[in-house]
PDB file of N, CA and C in Angstrom:
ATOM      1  N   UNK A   1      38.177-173.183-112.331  1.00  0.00           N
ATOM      2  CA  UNK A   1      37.604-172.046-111.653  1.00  0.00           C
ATOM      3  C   UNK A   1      37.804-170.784-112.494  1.00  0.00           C
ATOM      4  N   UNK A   2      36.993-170.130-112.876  1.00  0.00           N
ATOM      5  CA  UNK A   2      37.072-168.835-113.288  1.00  0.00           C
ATOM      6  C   UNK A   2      38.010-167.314-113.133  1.00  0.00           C
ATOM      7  N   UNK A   3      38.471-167.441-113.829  1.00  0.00           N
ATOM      8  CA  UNK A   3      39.666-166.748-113.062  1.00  0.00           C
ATOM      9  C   UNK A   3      39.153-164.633-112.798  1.00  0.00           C
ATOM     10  N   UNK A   4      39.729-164.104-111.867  1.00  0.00           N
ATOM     11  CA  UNK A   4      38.775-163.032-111.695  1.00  0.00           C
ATOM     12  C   UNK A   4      39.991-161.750-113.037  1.00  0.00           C
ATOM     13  N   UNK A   5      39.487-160.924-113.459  1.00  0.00           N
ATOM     14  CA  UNK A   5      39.738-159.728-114.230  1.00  0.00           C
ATOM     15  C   UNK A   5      40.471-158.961-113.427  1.00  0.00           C
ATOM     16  N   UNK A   6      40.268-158.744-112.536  1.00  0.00           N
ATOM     17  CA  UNK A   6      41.072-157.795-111.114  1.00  0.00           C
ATOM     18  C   UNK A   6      42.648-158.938-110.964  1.00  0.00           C
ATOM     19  N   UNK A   7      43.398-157.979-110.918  1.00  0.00           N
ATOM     20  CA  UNK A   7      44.509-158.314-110.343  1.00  0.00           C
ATOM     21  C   UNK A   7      45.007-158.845-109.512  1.00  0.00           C
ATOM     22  N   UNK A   8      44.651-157.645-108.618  1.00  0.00           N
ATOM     23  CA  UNK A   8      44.522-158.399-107.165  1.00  0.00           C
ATOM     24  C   UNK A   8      43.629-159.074-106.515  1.00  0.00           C
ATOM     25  N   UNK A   9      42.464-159.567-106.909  1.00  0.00           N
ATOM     26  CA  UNK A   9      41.687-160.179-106.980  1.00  0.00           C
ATOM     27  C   UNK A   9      42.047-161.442-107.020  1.00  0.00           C
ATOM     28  N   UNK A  10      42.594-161.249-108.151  1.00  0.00           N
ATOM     29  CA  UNK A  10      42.970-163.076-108.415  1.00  0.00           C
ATOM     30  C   UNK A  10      43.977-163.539-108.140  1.00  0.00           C
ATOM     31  N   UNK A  11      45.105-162.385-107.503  1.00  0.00           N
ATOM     32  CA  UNK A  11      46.459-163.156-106.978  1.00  0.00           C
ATOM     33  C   UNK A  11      45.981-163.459-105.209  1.00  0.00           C
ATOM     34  N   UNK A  12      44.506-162.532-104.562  1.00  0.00           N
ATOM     35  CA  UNK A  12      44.193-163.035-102.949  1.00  0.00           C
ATOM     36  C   UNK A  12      43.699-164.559-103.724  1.00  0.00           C
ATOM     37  N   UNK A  13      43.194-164.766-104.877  1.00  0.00           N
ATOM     38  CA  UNK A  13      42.654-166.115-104.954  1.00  0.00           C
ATOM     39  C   UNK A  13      43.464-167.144-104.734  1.00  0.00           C
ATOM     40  N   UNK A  14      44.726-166.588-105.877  1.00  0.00           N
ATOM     41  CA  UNK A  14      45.909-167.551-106.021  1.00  0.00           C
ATOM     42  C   UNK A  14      46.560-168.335-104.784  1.00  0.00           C
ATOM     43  N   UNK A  15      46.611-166.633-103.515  1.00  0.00           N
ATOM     44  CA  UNK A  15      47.494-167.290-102.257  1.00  0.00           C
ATOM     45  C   UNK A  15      46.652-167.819-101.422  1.00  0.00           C
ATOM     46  N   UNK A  16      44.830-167.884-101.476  1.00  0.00           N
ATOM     47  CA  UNK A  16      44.136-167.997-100.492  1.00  0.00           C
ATOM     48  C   UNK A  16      44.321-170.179-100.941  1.00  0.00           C
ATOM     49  N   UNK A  17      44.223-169.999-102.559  1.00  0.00           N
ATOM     50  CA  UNK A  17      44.404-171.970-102.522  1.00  0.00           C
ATOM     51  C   UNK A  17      45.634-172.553-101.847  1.00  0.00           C
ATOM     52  N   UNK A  18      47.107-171.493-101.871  1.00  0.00           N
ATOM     53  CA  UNK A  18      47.970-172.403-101.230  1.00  0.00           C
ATOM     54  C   UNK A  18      48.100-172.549-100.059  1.00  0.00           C
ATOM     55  N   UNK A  19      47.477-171.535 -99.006  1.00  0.00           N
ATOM     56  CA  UNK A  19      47.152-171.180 -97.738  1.00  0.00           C
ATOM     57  C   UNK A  19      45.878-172.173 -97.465  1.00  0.00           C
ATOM     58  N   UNK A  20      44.842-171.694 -97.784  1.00  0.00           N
ATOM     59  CA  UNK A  20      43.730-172.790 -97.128  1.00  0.00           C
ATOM     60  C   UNK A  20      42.800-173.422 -98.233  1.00  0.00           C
ATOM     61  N   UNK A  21      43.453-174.250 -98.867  1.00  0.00           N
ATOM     62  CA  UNK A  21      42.087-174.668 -99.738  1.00  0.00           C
ATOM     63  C   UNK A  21      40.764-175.073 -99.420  1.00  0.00           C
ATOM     64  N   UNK A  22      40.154-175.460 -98.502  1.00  0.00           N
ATOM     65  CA  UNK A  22      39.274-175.689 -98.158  1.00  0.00           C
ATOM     66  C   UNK A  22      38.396-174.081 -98.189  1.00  0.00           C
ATOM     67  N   UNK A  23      38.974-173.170 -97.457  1.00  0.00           N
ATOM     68  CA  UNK A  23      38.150-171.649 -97.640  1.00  0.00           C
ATOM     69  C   UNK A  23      38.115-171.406 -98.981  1.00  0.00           C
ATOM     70  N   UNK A  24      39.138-171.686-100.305  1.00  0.00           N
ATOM     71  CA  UNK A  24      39.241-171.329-101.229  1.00  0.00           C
ATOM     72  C   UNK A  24      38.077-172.043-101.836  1.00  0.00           C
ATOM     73  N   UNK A  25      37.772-173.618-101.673  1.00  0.00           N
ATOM     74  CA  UNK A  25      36.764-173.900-102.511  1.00  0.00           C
ATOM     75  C   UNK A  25      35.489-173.152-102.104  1.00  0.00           C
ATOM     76  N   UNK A  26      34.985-173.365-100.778  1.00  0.00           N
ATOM     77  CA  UNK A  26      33.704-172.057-100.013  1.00  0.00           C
ATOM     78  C   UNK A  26      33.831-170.789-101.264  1.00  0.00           C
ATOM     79  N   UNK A  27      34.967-170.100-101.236  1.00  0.00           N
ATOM     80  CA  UNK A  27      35.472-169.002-101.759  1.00  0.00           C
ATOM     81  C   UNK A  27      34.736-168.855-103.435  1.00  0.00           C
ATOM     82  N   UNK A  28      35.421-169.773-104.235  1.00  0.00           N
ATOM     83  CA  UNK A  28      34.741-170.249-105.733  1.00  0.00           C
ATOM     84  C   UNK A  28      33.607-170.901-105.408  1.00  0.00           C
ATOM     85  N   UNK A  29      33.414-171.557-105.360  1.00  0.00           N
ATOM     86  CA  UNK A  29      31.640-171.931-104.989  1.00  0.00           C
ATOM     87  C   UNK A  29      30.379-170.668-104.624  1.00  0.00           C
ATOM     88  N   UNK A  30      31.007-169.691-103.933  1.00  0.00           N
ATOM     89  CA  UNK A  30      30.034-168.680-103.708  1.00  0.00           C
ATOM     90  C   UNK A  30      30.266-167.783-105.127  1.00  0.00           C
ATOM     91  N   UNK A  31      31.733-167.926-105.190  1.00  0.00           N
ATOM     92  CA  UNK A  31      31.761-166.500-106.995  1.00  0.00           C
ATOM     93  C   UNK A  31      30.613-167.202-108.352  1.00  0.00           C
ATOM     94  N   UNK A  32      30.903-168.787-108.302  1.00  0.00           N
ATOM     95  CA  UNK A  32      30.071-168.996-109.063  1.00  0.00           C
ATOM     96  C   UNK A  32      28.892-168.767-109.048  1.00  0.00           C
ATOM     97  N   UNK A  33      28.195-168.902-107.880  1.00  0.00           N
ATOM     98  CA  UNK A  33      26.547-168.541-107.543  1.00  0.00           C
ATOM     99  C   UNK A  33      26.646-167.249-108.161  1.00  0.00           C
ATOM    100  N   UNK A  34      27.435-166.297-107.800  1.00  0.00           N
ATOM    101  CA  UNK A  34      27.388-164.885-107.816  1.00  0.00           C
ATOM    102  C   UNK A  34      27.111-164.723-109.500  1.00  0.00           C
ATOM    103  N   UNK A  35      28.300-165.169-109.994  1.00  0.00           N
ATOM    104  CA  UNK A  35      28.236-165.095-111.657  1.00  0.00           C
ATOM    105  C   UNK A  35      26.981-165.406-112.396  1.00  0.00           C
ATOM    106  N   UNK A  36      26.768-166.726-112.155  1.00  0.00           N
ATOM    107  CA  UNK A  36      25.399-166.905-112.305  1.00  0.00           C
ATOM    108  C   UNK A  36      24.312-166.497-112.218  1.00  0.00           C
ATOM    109  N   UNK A  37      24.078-165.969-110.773  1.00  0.00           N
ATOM    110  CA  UNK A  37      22.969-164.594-111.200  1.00  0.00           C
ATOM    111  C   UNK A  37      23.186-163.360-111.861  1.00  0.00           C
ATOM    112  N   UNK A  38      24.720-162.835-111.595  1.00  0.00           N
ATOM    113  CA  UNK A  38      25.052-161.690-111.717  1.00  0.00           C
ATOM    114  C   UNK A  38      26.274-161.973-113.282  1.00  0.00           C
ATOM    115  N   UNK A  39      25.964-161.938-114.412  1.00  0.00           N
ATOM    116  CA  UNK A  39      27.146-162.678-115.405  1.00  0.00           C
ATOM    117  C   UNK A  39      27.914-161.389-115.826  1.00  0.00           C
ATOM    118  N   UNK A  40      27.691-160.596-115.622  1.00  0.00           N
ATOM    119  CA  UNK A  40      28.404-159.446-115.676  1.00  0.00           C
ATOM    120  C   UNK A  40      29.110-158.516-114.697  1.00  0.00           C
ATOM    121  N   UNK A  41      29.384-159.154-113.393  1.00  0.00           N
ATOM    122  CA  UNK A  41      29.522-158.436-112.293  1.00  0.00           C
ATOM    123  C   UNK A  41      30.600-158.086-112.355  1.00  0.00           C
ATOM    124  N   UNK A  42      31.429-156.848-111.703  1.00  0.00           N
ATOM    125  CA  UNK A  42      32.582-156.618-111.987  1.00  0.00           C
ATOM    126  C   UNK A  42      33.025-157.132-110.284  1.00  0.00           C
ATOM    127  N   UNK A  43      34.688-157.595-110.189  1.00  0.00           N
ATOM    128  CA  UNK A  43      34.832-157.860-108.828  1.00  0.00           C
ATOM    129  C   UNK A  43      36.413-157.251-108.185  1.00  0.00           C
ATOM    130  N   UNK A  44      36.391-156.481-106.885  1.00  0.00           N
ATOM    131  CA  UNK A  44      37.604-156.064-106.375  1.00  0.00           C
ATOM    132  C   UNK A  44      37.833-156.108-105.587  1.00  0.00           C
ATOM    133  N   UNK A  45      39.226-155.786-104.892  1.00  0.00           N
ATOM    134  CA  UNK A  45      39.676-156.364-103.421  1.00  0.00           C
ATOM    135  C   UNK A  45      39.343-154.934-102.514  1.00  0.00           C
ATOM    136  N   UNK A  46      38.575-154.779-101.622  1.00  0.00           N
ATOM    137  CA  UNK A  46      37.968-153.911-100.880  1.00  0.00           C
ATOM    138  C   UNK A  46      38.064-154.677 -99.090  1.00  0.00           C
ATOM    139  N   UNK A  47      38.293-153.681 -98.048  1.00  0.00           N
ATOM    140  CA  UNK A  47      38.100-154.255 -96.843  1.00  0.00           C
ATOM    141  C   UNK A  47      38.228-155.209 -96.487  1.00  0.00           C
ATOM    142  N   UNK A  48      39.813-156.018 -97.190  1.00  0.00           N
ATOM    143  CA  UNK A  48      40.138-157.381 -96.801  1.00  0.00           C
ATOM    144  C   UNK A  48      39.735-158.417 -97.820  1.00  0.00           C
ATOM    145  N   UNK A  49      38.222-158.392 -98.325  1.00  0.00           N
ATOM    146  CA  UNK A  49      37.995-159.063 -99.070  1.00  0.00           C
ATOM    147  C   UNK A  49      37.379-158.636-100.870  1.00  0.00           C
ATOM    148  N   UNK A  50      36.661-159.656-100.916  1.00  0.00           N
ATOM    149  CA  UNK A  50      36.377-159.396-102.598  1.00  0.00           C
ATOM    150  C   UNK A  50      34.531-158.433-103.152  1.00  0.00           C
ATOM    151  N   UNK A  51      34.887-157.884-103.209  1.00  0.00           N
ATOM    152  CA  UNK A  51      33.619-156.837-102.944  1.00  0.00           C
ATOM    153  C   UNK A  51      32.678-156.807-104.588  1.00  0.00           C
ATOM    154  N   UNK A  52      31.846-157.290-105.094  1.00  0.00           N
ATOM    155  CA  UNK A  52      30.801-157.074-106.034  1.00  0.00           C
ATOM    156  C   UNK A  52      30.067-156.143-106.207  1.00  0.00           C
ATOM    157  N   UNK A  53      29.834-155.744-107.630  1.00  0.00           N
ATOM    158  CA  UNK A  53      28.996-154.265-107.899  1.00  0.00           C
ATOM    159  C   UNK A  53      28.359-154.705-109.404  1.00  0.00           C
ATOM    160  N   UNK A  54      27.573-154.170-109.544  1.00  0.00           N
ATOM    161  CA  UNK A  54      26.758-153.521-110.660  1.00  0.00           C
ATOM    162  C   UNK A  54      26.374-152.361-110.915  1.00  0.00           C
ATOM    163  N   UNK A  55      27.037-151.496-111.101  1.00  0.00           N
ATOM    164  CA  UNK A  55      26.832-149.890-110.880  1.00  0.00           C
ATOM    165  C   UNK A  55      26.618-149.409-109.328  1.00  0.00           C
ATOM    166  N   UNK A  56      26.213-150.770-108.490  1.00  0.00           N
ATOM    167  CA  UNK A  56      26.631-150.063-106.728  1.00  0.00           C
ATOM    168  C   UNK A  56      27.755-151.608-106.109  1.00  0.00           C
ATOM    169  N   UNK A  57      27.770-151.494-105.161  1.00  0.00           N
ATOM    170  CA  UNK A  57      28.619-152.794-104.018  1.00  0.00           C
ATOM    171  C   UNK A  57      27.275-153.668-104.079  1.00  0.00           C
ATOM    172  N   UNK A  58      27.232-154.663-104.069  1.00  0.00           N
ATOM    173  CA  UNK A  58      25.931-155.650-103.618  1.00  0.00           C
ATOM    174  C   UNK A  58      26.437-156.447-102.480  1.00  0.00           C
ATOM    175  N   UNK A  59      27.743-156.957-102.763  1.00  0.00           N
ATOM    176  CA  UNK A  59      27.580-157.915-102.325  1.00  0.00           C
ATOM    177  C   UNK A  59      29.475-158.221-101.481  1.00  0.00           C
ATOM    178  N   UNK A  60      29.661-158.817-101.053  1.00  0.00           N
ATOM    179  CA  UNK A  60      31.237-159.204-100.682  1.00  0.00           C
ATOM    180  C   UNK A  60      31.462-160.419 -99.999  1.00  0.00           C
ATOM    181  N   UNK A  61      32.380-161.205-100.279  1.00  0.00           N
ATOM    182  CA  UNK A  61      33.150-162.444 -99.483  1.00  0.00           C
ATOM    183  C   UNK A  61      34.228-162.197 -98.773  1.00  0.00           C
ATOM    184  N   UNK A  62      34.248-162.386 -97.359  1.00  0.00           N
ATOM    185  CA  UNK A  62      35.193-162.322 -96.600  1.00  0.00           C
ATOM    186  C   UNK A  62      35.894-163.356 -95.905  1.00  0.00           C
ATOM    187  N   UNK A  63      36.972-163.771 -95.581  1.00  0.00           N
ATOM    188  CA  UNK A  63      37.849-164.942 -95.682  1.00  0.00           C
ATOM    189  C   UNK A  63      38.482-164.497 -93.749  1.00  0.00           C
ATOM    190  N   UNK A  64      37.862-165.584 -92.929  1.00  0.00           N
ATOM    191  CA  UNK A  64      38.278-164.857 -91.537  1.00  0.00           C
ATOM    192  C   UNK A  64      39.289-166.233 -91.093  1.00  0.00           C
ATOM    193  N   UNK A  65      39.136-166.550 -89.787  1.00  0.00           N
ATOM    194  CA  UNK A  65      39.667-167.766 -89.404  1.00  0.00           C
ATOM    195  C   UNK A  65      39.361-168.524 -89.757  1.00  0.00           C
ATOM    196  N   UNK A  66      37.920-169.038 -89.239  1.00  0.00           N
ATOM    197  CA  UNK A  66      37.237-170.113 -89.114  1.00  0.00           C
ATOM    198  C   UNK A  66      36.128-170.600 -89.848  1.00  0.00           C
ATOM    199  N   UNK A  67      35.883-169.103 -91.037  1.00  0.00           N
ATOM    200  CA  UNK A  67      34.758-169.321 -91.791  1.00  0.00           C
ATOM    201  C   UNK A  67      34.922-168.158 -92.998  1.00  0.00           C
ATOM    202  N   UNK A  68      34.106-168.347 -93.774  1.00  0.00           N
ATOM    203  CA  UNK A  68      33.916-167.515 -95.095  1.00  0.00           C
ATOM    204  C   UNK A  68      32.352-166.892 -94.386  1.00  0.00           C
ATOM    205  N   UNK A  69      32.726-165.763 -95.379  1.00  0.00           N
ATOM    206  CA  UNK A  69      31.038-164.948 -94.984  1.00  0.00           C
ATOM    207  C   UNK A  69      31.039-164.178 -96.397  1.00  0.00           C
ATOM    208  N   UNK A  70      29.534-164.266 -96.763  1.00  0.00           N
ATOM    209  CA  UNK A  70      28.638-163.835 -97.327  1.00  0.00           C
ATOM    210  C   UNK A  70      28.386-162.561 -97.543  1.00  0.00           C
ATOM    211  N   UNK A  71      28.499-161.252 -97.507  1.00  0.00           N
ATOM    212  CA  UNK A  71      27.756-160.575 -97.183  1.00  0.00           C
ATOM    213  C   UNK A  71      26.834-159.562 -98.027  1.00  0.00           C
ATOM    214  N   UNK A  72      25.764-158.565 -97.643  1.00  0.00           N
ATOM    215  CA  UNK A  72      24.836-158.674 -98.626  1.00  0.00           C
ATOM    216  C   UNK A  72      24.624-156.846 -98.175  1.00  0.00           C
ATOM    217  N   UNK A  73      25.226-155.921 -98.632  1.00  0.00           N
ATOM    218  CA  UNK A  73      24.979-154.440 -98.600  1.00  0.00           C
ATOM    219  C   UNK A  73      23.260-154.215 -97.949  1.00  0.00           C
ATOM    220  N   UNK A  74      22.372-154.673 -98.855  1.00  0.00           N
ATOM    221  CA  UNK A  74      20.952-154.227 -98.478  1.00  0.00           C
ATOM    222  C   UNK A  74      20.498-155.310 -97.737  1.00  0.00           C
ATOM    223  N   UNK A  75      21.407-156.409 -96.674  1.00  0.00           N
ATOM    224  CA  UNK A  75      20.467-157.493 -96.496  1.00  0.00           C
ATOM    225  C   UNK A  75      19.514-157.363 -95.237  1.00  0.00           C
ATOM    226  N   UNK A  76      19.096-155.982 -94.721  1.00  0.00           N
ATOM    227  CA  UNK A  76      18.006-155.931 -93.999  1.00  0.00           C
ATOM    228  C   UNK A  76      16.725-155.635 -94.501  1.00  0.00           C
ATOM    229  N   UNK A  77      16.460-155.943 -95.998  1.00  0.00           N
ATOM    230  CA  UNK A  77      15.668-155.772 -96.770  1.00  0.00           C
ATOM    231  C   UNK A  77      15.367-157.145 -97.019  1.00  0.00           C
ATOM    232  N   UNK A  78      15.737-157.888 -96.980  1.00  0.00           N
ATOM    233  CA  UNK A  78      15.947-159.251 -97.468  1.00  0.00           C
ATOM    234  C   UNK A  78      14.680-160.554 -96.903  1.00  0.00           C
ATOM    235  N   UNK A  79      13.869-160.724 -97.394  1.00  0.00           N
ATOM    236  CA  UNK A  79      13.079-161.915 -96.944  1.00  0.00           C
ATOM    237  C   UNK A  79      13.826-163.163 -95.958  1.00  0.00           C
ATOM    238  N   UNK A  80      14.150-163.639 -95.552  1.00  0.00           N
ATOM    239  CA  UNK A  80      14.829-165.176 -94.821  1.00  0.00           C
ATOM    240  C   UNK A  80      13.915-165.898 -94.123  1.00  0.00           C
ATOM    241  N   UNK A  81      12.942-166.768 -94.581  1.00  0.00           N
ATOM    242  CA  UNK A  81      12.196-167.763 -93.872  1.00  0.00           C
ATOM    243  C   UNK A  81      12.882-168.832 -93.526  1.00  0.00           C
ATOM    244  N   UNK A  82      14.171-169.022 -93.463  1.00  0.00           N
ATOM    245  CA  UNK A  82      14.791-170.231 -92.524  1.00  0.00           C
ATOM    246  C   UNK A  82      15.453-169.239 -91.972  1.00  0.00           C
ATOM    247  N   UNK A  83      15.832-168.349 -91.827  1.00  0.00           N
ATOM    248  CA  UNK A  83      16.507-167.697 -90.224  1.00  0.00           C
ATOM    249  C   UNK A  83      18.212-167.987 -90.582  1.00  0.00           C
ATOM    250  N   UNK A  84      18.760-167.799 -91.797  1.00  0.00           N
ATOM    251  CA  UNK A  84      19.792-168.317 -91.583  1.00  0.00           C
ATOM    252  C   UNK A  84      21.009-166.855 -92.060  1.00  0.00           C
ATOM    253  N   UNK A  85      20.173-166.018 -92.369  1.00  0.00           N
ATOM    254  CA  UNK A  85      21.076-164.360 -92.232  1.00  0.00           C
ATOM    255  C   UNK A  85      21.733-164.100 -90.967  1.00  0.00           C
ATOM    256  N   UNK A  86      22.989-163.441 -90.646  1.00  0.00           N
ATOM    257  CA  UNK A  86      23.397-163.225 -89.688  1.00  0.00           C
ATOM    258  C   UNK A  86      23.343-161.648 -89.389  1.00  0.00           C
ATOM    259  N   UNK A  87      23.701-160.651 -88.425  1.00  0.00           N
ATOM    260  CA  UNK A  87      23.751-159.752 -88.545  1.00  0.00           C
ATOM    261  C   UNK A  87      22.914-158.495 -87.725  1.00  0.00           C
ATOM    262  N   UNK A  88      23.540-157.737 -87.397  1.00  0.00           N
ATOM    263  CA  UNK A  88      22.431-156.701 -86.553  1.00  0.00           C
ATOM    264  C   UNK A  88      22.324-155.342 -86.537  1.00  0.00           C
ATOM    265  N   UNK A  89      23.455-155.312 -87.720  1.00  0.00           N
ATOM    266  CA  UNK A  89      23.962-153.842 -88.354  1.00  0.00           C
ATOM    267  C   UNK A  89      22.811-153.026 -88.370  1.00  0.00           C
ATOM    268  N   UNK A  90      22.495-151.628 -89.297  1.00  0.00           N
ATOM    269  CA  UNK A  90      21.472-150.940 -90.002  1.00  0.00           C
ATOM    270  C   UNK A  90      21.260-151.391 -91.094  1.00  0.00           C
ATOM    271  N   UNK A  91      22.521-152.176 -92.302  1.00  0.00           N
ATOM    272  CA  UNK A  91      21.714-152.353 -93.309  1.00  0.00           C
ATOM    273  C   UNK A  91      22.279-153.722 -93.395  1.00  0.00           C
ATOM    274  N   UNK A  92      23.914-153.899 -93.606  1.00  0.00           N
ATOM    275  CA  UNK A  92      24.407-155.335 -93.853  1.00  0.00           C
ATOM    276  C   UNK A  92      23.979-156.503 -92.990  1.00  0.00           C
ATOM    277  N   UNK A  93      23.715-157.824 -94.100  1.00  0.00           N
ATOM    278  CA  UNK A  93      23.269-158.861 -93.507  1.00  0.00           C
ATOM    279  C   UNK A  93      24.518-159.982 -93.874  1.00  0.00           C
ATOM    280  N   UNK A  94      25.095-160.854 -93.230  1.00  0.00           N
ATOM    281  CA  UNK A  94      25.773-162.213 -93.929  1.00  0.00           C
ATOM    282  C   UNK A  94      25.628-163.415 -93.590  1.00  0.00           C
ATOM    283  N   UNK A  95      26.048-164.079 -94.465  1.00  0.00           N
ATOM    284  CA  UNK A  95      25.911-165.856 -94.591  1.00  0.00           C
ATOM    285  C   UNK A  95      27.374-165.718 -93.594  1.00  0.00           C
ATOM    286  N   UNK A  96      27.245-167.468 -92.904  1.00  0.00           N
ATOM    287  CA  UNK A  96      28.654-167.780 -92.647  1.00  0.00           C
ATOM    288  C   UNK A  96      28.677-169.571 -92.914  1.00  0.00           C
ATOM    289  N   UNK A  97      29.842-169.517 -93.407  1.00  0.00           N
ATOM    290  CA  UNK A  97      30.154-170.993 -94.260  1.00  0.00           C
ATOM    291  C   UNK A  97      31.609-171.289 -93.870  1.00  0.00           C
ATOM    292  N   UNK A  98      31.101-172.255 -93.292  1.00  0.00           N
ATOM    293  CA  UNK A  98      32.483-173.180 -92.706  1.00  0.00           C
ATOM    294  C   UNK A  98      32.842-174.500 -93.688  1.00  0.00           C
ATOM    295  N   UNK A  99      32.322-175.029 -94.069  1.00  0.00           N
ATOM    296  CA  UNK A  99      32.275-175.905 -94.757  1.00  0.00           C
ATOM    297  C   UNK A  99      31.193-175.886 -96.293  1.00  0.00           C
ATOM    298  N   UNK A 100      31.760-176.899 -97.560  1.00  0.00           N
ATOM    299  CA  UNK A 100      30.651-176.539 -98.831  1.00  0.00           C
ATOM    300  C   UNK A 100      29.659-177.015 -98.807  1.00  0.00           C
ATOM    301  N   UNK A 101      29.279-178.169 -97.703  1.00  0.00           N
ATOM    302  CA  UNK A 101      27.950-178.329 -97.613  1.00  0.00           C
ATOM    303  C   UNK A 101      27.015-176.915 -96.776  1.00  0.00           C
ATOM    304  N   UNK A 102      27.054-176.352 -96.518  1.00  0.00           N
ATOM    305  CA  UNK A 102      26.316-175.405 -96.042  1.00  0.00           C
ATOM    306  C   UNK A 102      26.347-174.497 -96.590  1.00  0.00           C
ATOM    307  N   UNK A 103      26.941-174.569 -97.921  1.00  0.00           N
ATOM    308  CA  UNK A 103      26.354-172.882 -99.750  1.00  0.00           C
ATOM    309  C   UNK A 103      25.292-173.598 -99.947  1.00  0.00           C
ATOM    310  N   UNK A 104      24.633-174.999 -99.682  1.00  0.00           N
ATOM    311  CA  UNK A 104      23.182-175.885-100.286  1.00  0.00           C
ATOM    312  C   UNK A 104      22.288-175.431 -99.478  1.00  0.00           C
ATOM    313  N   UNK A 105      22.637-175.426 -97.927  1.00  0.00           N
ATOM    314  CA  UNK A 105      21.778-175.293 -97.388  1.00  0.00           C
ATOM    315  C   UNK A 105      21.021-173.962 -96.827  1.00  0.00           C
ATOM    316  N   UNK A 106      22.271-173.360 -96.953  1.00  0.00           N
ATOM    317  CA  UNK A 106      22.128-171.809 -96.654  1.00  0.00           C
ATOM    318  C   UNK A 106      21.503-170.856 -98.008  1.00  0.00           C
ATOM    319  N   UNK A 107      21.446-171.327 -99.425  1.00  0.00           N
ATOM    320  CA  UNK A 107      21.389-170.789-100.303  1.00  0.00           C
ATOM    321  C   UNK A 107      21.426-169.590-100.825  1.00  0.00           C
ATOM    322  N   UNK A 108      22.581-169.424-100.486  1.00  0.00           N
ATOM    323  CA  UNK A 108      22.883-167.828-101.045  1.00  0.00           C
ATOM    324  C   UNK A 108      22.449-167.571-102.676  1.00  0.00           C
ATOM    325  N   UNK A 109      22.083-167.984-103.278  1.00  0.00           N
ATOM    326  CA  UNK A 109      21.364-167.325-104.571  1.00  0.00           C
ATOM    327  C   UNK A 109      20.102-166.767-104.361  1.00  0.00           C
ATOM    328  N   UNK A 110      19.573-167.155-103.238  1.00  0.00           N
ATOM    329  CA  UNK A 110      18.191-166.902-102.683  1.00  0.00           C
ATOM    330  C   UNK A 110      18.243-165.312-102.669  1.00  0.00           C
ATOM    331  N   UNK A 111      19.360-165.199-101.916  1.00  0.00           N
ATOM    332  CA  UNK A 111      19.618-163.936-101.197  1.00  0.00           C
ATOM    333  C   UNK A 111      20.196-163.258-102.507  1.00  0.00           C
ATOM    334  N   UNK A 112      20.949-163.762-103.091  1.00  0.00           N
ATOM    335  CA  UNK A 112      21.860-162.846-104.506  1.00  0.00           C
ATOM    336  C   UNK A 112      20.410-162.304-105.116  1.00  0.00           C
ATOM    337  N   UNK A 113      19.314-163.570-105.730  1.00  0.00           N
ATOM    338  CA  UNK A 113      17.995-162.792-106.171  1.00  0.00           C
ATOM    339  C   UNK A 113      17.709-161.091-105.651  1.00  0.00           C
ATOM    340  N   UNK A 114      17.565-161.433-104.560  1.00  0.00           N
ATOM    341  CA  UNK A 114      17.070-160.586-103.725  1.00  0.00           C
ATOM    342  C   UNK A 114      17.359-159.399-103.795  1.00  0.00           C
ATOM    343  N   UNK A 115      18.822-159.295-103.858  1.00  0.00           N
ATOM    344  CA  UNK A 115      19.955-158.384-104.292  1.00  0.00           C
ATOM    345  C   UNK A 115      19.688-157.057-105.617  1.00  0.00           C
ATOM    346  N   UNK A 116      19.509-158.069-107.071  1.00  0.00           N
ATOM    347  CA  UNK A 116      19.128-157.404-107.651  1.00  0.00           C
ATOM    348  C   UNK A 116      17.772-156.229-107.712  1.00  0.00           C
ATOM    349  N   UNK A 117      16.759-156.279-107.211  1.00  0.00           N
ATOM    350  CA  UNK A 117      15.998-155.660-106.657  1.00  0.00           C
ATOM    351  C   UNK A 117      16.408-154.399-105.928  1.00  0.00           C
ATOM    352  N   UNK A 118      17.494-154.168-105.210  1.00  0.00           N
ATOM    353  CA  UNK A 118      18.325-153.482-104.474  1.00  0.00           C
ATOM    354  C   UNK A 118      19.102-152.442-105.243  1.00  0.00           C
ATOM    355  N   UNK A 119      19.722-153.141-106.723  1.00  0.00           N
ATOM    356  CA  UNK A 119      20.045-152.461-107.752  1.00  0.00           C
ATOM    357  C   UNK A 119      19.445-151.547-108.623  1.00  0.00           C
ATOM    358  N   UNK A 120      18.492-151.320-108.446  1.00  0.00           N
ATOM    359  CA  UNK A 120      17.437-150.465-109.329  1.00  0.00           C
ATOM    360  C   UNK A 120      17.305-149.028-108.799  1.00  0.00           C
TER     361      UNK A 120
END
């Protein structure tokens, strides 16, 4: 797994594998998507969780009880023809992932695309 540049970043990573690995893999599985679209993203510990930017916030993973979430700064801008955004804010939209079969089905790169557009 990629280890994050942030400090504290990567020591919530460190204690989130000995605490719950199962959220931790959800956890790396979504940074990779992220990297992948985004290979330069810088990443920090903000509001509990791990917050993404490119010259703004895009994007953040949050680590609750029962699930990991997604979330997406501009995601009321966001196309979703399967209905699978959560959210009812003014602007933030999020994924929620309980398990790693549902980063396939939910496809958050869809939404990361989307994202960049947002950045401009």
């Amino acid at each position: 797994m990629r280890k994050s540049d942030d400090q504290a970043t990567q020591e919530f990573m460190e204690s989130l594998k000995v605490l719950d690995l199962k959220k931790y893999k959800i956890l790396q599985s979504l940074r990779k998507i992220v990297f992948m679209n985004f290979p330069k993203v810088g990443e920090r510990m903000m509001y509990g969780g791990i917050m993404f930017s490119e010259h703004i916030d895009f994007s953040g993973i949050f680590i609750y009880k029962n699930h990991v979430t997604m979330e997406f700064s501009h995601g009321f801008k966001f196309k979703d023809p399967g209905g699978v955004l959560e959210g009812k804010g003014k602007y933030r939209r999020h994924l929620k992932f309980s398990n790693l079969d549902e980063i396939a089905a939910k496809n958050p790169g869809f939404f990361l695309e989307q994202s960049k557009k947002c950045l401009n």
